[in-house]
PDB file of N, CA and C in Angstrom:
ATOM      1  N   UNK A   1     163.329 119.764 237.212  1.00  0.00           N
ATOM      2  CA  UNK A   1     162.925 118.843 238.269  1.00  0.00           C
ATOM      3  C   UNK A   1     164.141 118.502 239.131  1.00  0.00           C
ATOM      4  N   UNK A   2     163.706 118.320 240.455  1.00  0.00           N
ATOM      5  CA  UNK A   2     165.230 118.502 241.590  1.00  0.00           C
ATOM      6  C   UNK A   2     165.134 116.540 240.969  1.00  0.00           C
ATOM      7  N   UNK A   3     166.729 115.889 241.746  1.00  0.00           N
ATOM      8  CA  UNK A   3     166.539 114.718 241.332  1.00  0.00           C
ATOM      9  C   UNK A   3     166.775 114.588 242.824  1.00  0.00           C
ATOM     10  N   UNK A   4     166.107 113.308 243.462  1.00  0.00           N
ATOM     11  CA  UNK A   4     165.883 112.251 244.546  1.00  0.00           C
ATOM     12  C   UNK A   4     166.726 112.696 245.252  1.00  0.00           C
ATOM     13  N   UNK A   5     168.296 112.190 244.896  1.00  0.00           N
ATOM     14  CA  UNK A   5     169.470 112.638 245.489  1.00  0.00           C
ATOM     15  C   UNK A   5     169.675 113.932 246.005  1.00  0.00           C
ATOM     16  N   UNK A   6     169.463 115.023 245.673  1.00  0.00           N
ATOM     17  CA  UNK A   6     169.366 116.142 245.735  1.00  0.00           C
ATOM     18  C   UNK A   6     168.600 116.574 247.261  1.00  0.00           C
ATOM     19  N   UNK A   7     167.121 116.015 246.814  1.00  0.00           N
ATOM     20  CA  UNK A   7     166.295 116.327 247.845  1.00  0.00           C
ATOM     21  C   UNK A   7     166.737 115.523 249.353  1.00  0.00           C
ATOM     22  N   UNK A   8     167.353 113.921 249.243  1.00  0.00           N
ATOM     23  CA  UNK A   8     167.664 113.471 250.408  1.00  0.00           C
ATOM     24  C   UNK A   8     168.811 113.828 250.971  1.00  0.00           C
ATOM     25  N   UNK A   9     169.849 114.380 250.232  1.00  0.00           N
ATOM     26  CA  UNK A   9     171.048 115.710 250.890  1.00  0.00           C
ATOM     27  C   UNK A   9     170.199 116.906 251.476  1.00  0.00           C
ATOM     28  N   UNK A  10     169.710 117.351 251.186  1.00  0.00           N
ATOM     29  CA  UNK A  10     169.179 118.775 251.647  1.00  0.00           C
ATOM     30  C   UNK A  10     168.535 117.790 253.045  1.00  0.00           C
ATOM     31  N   UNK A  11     167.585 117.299 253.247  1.00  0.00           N
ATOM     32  CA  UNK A  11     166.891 116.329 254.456  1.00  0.00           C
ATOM     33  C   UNK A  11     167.941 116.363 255.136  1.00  0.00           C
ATOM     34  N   UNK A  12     168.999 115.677 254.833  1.00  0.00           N
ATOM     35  CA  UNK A  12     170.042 115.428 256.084  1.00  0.00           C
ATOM     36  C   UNK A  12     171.154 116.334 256.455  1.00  0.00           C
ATOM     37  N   UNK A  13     171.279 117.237 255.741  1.00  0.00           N
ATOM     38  CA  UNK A  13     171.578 118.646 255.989  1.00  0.00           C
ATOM     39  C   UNK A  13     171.060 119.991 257.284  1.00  0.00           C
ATOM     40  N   UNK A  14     169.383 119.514 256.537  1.00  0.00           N
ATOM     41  CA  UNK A  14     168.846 120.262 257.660  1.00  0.00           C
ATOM     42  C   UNK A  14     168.428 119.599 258.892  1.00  0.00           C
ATOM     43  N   UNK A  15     168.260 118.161 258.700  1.00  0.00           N
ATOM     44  CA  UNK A  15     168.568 117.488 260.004  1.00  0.00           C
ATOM     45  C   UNK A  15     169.935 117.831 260.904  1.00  0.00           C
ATOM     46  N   UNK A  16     171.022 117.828 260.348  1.00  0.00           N
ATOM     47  CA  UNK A  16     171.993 118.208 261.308  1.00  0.00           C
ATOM     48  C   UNK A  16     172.586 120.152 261.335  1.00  0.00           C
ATOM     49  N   UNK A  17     171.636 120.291 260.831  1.00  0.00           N
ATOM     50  CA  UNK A  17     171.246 122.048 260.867  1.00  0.00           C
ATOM     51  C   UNK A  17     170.627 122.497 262.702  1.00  0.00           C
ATOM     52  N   UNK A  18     171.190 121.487 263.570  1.00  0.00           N
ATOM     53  CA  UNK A  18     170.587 122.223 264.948  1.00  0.00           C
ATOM     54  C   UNK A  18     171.470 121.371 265.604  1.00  0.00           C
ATOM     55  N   UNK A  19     172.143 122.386 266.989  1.00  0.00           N
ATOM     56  CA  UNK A  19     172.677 121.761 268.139  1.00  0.00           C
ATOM     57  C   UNK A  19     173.045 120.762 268.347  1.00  0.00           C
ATOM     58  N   UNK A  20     171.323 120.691 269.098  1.00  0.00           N
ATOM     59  CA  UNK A  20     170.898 119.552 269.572  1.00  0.00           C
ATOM     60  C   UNK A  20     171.440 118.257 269.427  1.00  0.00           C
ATOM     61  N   UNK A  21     170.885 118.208 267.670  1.00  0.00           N
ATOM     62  CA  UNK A  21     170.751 116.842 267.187  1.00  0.00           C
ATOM     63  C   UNK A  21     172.237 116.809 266.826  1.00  0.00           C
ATOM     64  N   UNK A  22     173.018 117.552 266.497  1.00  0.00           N
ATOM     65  CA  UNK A  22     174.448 117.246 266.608  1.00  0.00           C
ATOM     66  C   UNK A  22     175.181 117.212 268.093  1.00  0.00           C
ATOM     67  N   UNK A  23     174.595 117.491 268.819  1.00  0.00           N
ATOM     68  CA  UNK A  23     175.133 116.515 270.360  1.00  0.00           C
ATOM     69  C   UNK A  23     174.423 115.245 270.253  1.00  0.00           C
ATOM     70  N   UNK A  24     173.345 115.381 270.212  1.00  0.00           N
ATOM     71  CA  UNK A  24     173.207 113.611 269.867  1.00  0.00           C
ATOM     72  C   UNK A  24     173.756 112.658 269.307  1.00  0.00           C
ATOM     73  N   UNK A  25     174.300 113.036 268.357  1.00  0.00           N
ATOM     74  CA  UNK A  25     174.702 112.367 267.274  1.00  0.00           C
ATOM     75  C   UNK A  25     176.745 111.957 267.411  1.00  0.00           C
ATOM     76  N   UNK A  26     176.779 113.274 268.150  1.00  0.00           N
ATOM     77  CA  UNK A  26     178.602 113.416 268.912  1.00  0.00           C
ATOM     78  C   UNK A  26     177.848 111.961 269.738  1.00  0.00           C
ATOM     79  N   UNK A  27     177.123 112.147 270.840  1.00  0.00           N
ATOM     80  CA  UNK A  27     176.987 111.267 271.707  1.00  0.00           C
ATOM     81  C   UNK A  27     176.733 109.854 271.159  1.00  0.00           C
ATOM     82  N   UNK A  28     176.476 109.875 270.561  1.00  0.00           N
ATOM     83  CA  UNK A  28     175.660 108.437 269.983  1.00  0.00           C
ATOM     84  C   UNK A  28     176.705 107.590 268.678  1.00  0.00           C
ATOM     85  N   UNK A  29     177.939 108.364 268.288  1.00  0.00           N
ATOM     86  CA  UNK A  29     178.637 108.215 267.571  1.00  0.00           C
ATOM     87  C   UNK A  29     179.383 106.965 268.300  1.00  0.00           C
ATOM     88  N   UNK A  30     179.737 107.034 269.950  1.00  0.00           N
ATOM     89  CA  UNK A  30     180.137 106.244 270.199  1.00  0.00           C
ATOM     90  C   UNK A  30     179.631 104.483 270.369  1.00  0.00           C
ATOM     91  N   UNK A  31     178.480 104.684 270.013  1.00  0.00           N
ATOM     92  CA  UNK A  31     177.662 103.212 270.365  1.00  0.00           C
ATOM     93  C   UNK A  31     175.825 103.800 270.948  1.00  0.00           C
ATOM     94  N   UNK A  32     175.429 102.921 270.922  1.00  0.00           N
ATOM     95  CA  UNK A  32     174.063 102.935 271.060  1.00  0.00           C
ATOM     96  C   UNK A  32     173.546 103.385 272.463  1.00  0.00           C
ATOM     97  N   UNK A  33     172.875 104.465 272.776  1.00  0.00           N
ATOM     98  CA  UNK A  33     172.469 105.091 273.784  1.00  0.00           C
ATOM     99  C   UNK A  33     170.656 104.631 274.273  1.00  0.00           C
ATOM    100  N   UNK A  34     169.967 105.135 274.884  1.00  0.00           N
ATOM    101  CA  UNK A  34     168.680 104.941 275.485  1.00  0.00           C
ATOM    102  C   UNK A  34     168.384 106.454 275.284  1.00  0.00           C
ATOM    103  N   UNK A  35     167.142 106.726 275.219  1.00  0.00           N
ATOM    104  CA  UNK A  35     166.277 107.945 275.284  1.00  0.00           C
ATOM    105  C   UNK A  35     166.680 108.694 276.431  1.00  0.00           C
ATOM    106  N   UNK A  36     166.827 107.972 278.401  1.00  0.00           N
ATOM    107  CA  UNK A  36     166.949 108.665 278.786  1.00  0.00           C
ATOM    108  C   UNK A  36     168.304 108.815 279.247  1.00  0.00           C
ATOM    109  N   UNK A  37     169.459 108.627 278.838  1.00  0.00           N
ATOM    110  CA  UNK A  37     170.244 108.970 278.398  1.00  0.00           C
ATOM    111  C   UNK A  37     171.003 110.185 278.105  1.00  0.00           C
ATOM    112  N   UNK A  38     170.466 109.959 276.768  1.00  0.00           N
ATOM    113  CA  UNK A  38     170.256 111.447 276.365  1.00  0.00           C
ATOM    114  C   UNK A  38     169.078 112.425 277.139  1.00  0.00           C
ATOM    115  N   UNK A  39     168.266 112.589 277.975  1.00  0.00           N
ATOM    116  CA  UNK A  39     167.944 113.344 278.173  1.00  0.00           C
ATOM    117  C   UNK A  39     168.658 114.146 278.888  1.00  0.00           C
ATOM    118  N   UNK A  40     169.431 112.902 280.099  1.00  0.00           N
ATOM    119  CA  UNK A  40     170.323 113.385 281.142  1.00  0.00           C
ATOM    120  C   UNK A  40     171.342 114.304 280.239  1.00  0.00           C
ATOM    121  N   UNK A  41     172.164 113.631 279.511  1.00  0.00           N
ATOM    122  CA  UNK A  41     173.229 114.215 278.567  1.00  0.00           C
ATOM    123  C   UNK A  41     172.745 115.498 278.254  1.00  0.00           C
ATOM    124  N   UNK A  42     171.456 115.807 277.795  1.00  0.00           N
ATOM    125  CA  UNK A  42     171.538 117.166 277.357  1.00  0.00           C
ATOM    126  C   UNK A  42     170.485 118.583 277.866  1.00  0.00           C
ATOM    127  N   UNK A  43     170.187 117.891 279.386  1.00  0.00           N
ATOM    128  CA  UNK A  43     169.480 117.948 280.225  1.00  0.00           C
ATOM    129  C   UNK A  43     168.765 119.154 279.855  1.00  0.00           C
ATOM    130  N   UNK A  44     167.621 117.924 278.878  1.00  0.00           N
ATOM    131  CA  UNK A  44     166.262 117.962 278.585  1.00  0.00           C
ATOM    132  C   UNK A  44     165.191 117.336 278.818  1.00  0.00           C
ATOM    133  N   UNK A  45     163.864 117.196 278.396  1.00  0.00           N
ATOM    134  CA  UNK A  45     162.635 116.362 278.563  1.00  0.00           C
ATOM    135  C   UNK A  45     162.687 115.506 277.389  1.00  0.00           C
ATOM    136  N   UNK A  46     161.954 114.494 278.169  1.00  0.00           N
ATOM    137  CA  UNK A  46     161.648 113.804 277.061  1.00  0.00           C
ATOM    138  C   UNK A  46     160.785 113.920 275.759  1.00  0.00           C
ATOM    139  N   UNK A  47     160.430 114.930 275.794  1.00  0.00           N
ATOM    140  CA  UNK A  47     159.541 115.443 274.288  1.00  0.00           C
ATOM    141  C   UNK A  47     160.419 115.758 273.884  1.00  0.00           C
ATOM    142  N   UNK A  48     161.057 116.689 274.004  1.00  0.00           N
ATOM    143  CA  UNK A  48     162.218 117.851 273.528  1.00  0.00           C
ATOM    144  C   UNK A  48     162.904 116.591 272.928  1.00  0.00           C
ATOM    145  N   UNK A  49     163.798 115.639 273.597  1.00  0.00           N
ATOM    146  CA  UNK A  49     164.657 114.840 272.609  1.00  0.00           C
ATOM    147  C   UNK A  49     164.235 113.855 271.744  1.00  0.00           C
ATOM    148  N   UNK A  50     162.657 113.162 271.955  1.00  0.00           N
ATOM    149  CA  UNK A  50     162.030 112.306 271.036  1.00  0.00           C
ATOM    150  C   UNK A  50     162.059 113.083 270.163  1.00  0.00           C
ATOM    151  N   UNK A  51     161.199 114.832 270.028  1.00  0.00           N
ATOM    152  CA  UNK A  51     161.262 115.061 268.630  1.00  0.00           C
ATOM    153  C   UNK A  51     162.835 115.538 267.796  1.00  0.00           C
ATOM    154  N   UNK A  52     163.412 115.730 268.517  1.00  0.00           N
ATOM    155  CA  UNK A  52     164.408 116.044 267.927  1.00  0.00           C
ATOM    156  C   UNK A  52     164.896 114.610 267.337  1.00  0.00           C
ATOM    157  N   UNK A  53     165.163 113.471 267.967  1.00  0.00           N
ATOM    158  CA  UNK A  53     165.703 112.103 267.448  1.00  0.00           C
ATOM    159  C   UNK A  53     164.614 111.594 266.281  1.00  0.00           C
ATOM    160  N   UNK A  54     163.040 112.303 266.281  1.00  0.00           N
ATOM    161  CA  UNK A  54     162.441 112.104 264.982  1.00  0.00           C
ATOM    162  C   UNK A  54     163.376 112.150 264.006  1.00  0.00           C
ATOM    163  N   UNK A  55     163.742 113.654 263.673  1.00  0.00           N
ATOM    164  CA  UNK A  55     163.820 114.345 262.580  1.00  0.00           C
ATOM    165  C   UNK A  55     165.284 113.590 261.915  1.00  0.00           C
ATOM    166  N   UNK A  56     166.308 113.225 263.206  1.00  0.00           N
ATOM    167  CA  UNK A  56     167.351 112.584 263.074  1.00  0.00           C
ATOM    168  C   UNK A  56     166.894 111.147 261.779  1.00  0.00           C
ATOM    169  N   UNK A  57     165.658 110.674 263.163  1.00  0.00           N
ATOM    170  CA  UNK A  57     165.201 108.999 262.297  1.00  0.00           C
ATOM    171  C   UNK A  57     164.664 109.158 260.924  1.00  0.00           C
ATOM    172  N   UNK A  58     163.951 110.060 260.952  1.00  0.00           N
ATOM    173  CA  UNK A  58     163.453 110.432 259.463  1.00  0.00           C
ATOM    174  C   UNK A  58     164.239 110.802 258.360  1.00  0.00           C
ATOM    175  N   UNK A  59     165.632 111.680 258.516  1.00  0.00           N
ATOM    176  CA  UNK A  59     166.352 111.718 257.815  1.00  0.00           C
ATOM    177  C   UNK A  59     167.400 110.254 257.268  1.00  0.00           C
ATOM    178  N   UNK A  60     167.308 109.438 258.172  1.00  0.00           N
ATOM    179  CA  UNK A  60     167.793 108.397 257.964  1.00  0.00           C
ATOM    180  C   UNK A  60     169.113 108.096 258.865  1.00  0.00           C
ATOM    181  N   UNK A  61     169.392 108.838 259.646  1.00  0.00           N
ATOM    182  CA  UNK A  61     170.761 109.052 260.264  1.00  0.00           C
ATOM    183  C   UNK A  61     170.925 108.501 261.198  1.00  0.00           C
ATOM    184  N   UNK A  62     169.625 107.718 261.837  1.00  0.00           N
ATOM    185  CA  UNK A  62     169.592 107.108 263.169  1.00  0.00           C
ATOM    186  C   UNK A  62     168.600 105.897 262.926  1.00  0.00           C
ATOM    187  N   UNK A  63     168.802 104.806 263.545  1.00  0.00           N
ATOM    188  CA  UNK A  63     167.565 103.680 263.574  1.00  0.00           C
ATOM    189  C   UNK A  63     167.211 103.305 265.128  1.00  0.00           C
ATOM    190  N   UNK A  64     166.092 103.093 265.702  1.00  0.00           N
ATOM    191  CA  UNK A  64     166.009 102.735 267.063  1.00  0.00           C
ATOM    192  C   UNK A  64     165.425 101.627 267.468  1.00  0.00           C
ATOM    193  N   UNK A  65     165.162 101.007 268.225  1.00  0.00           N
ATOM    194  CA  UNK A  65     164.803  99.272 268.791  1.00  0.00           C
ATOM    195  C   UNK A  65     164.157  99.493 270.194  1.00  0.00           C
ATOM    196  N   UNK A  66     163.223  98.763 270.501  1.00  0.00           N
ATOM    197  CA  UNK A  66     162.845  98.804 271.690  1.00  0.00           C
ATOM    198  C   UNK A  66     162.887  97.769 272.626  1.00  0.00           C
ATOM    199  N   UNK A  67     162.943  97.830 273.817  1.00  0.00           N
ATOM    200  CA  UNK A  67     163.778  96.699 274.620  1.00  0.00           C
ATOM    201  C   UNK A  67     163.156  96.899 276.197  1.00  0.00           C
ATOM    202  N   UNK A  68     161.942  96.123 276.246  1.00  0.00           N
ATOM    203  CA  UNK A  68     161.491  96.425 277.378  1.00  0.00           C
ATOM    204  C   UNK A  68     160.510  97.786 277.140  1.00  0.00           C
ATOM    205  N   UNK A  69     160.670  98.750 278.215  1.00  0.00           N
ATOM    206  CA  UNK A  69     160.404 100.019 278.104  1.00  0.00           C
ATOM    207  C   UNK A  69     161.131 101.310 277.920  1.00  0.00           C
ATOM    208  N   UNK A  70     162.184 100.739 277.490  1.00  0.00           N
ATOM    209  CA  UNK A  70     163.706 101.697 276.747  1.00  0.00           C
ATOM    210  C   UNK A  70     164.074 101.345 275.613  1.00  0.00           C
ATOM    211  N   UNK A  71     163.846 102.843 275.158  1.00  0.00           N
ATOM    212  CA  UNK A  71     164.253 102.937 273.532  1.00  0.00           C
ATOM    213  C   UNK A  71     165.536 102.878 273.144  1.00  0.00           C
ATOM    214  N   UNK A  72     166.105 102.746 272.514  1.00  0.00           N
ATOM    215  CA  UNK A  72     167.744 102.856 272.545  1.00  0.00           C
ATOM    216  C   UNK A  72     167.904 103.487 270.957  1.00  0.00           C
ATOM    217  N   UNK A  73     168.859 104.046 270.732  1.00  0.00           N
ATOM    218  CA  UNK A  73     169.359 105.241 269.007  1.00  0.00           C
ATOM    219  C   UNK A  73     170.779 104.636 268.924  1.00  0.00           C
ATOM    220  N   UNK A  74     170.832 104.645 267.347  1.00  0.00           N
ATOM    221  CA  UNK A  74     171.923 104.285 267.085  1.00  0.00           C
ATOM    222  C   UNK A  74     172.435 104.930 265.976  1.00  0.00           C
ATOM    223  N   UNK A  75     173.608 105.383 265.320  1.00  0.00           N
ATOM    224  CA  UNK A  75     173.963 106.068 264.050  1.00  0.00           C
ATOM    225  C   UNK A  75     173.795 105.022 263.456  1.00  0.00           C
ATOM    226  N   UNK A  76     172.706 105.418 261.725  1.00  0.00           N
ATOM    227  CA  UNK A  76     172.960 104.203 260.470  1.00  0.00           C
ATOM    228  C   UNK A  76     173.418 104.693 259.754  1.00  0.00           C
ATOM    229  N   UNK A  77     174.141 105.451 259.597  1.00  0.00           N
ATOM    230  CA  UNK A  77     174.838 105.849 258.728  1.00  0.00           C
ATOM    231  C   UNK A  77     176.238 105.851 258.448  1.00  0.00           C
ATOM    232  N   UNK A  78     177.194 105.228 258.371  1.00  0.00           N
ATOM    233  CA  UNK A  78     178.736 105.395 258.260  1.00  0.00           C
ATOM    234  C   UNK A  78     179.338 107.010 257.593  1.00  0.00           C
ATOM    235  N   UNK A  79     178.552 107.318 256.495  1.00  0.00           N
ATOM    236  CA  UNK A  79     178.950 108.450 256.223  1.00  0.00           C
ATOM    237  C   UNK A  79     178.624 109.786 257.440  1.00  0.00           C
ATOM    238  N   UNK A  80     178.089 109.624 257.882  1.00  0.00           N
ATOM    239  CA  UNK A  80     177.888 110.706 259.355  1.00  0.00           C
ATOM    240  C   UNK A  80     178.892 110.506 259.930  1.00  0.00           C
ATOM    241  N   UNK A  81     179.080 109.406 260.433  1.00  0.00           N
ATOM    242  CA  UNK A  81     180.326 109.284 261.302  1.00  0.00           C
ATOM    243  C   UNK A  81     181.665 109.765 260.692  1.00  0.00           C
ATOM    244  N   UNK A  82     181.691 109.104 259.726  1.00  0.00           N
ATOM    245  CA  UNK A  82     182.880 110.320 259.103  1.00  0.00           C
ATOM    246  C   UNK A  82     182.989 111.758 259.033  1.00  0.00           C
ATOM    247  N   UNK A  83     181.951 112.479 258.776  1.00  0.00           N
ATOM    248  CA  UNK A  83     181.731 113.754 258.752  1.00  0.00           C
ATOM    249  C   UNK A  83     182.041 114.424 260.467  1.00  0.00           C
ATOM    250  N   UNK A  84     181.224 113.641 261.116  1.00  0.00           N
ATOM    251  CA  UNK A  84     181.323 114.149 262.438  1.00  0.00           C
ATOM    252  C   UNK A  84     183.083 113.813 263.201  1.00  0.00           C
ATOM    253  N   UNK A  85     183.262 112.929 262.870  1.00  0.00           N
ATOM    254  CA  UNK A  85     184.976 112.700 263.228  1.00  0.00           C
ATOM    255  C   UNK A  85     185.636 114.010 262.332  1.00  0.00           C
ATOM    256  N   UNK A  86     185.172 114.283 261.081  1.00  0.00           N
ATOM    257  CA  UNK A  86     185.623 115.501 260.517  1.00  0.00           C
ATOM    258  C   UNK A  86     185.803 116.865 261.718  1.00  0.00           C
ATOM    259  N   UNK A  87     184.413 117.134 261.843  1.00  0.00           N
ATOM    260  CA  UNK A  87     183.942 118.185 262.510  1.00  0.00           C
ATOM    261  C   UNK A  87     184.581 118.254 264.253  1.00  0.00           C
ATOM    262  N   UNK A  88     184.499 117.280 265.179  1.00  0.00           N
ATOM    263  CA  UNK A  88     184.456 117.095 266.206  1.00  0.00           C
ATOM    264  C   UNK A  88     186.069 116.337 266.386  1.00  0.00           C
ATOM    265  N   UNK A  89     186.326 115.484 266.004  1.00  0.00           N
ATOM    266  CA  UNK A  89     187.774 115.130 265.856  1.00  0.00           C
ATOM    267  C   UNK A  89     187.069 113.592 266.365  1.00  0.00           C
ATOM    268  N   UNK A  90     188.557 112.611 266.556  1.00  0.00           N
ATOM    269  CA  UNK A  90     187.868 111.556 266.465  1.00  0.00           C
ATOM    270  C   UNK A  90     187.084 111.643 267.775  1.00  0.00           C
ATOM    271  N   UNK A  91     186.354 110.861 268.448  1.00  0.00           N
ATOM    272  CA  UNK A  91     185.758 109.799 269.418  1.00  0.00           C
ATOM    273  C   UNK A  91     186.787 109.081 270.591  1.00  0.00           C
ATOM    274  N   UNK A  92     186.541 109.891 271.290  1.00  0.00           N
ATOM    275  CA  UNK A  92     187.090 109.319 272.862  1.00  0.00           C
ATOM    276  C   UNK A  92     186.585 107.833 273.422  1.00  0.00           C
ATOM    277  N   UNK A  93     187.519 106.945 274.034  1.00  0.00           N
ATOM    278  CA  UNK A  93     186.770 105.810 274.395  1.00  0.00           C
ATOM    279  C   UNK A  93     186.075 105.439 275.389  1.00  0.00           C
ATOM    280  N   UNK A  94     185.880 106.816 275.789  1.00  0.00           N
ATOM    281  CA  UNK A  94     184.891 106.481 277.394  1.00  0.00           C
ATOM    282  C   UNK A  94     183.523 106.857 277.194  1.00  0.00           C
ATOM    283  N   UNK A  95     182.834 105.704 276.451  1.00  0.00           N
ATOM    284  CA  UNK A  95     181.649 106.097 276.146  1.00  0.00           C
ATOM    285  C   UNK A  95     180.815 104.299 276.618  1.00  0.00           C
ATOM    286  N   UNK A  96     179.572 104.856 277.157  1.00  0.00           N
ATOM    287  CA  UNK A  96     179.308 105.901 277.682  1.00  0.00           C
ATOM    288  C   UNK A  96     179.564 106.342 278.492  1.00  0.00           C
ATOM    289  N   UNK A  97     179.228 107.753 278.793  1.00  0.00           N
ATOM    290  CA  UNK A  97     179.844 108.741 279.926  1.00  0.00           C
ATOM    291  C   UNK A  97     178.842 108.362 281.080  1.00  0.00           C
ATOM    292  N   UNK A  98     179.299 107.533 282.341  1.00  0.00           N
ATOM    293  CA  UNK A  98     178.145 107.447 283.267  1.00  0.00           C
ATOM    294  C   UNK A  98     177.488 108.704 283.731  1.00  0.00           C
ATOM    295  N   UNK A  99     176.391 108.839 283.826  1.00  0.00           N
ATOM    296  CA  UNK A  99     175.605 109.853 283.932  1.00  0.00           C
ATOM    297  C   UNK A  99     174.882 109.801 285.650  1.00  0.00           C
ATOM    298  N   UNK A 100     175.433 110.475 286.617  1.00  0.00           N
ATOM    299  CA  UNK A 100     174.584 109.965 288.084  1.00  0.00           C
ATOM    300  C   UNK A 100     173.395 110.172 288.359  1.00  0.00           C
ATOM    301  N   UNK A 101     172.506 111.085 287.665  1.00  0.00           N
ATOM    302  CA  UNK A 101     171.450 111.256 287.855  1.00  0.00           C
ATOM    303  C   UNK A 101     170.244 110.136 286.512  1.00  0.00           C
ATOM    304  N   UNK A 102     171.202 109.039 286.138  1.00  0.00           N
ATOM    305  CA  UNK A 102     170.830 108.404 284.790  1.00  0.00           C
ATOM    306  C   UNK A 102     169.720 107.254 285.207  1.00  0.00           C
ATOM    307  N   UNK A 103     169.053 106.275 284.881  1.00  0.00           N
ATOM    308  CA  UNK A 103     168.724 105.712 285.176  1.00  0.00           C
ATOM    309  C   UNK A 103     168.886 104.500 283.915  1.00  0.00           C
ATOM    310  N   UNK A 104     169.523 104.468 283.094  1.00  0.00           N
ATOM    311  CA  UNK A 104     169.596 103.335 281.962  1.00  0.00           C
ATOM    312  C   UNK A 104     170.109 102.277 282.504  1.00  0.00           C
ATOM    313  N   UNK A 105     170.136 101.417 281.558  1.00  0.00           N
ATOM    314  CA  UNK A 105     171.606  99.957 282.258  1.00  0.00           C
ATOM    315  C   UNK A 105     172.737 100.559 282.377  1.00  0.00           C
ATOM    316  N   UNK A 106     173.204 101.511 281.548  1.00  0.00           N
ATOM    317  CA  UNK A 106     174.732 101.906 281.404  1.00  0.00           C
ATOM    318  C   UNK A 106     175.022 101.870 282.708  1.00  0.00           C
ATOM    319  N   UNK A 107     174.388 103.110 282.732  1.00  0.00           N
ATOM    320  CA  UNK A 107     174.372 103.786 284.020  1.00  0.00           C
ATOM    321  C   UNK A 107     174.756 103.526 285.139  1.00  0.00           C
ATOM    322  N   UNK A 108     173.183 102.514 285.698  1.00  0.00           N
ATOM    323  CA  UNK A 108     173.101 101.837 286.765  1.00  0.00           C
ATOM    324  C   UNK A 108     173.991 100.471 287.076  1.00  0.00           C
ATOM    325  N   UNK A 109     174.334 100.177 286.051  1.00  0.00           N
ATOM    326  CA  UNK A 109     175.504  98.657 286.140  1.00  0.00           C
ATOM    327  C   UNK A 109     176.595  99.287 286.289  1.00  0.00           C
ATOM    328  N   UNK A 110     176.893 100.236 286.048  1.00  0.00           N
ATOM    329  CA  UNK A 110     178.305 101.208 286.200  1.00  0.00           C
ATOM    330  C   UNK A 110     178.434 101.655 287.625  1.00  0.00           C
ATOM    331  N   UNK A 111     177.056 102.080 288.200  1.00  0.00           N
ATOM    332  CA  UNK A 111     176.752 102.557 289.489  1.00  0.00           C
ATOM    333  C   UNK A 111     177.250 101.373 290.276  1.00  0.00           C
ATOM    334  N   UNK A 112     177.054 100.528 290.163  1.00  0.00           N
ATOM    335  CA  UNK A 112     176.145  99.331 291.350  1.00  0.00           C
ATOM    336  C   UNK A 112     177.645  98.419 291.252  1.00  0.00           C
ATOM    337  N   UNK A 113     178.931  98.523 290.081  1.00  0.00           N
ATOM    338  CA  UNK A 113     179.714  97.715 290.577  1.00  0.00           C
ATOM    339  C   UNK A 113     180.843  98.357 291.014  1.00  0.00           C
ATOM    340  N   UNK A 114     180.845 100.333 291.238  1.00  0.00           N
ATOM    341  CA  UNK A 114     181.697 100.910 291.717  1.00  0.00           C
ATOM    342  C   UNK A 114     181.615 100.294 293.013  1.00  0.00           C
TER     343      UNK A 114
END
């Protein structure tokens, strides 16, 4: 019989077994992002990155909040972040990266007091 542990390593394994969700996760390492956001960031649709940020949430690696009509992702995990500072090196402090075609708060409050 596999034990618990076992099976929820393999989950978050193959959660960060794609791209994608490891640009998300680079991105999101720095602080809490919005859905469209990331779409801009990885200029995709919004299906394409909800399901991908599923598989993230389901594995446990991400938790999200809703605020208005924007979703926002966040890393819950501390051990990811370590791994990914492994992989990627540390985390630059210009996050977030204003995005011009963005429409979040980041974004647009970044826009509007250049």
């Amino acid at each position: 019989m596999i034990k618990p542990q076992y099976k929820n390593a393999a989950a978050r394994f193959k959660a960060l077994a794609h791209p994608a969700r490891l640009q998300m996760l680079d991105l999101l390492r720095g602080g809490e992002l919005c859905v469209c956001h990331l779409e801009r960031a990885l200029d995709r649709r919004q299906a394409y990155v909800s399901q991908q940020l599923m598989v993230l949430r389901e594995a446990g690696l991400v938790t999200s909040r809703k605020e208005g009509l924007s979703v926002y992702y966040r890393i819950n995990d501390g051990i990811i972040l370590s791994q990914l500072d492994a992989v990627f090196g540390p985390k630059k402090e210009n996050h977030p990266v204003i995005l011009p075609a963005c429409p979040c708060p980041n974004c647009t409050s970044e826009k509007g007091e250049a």
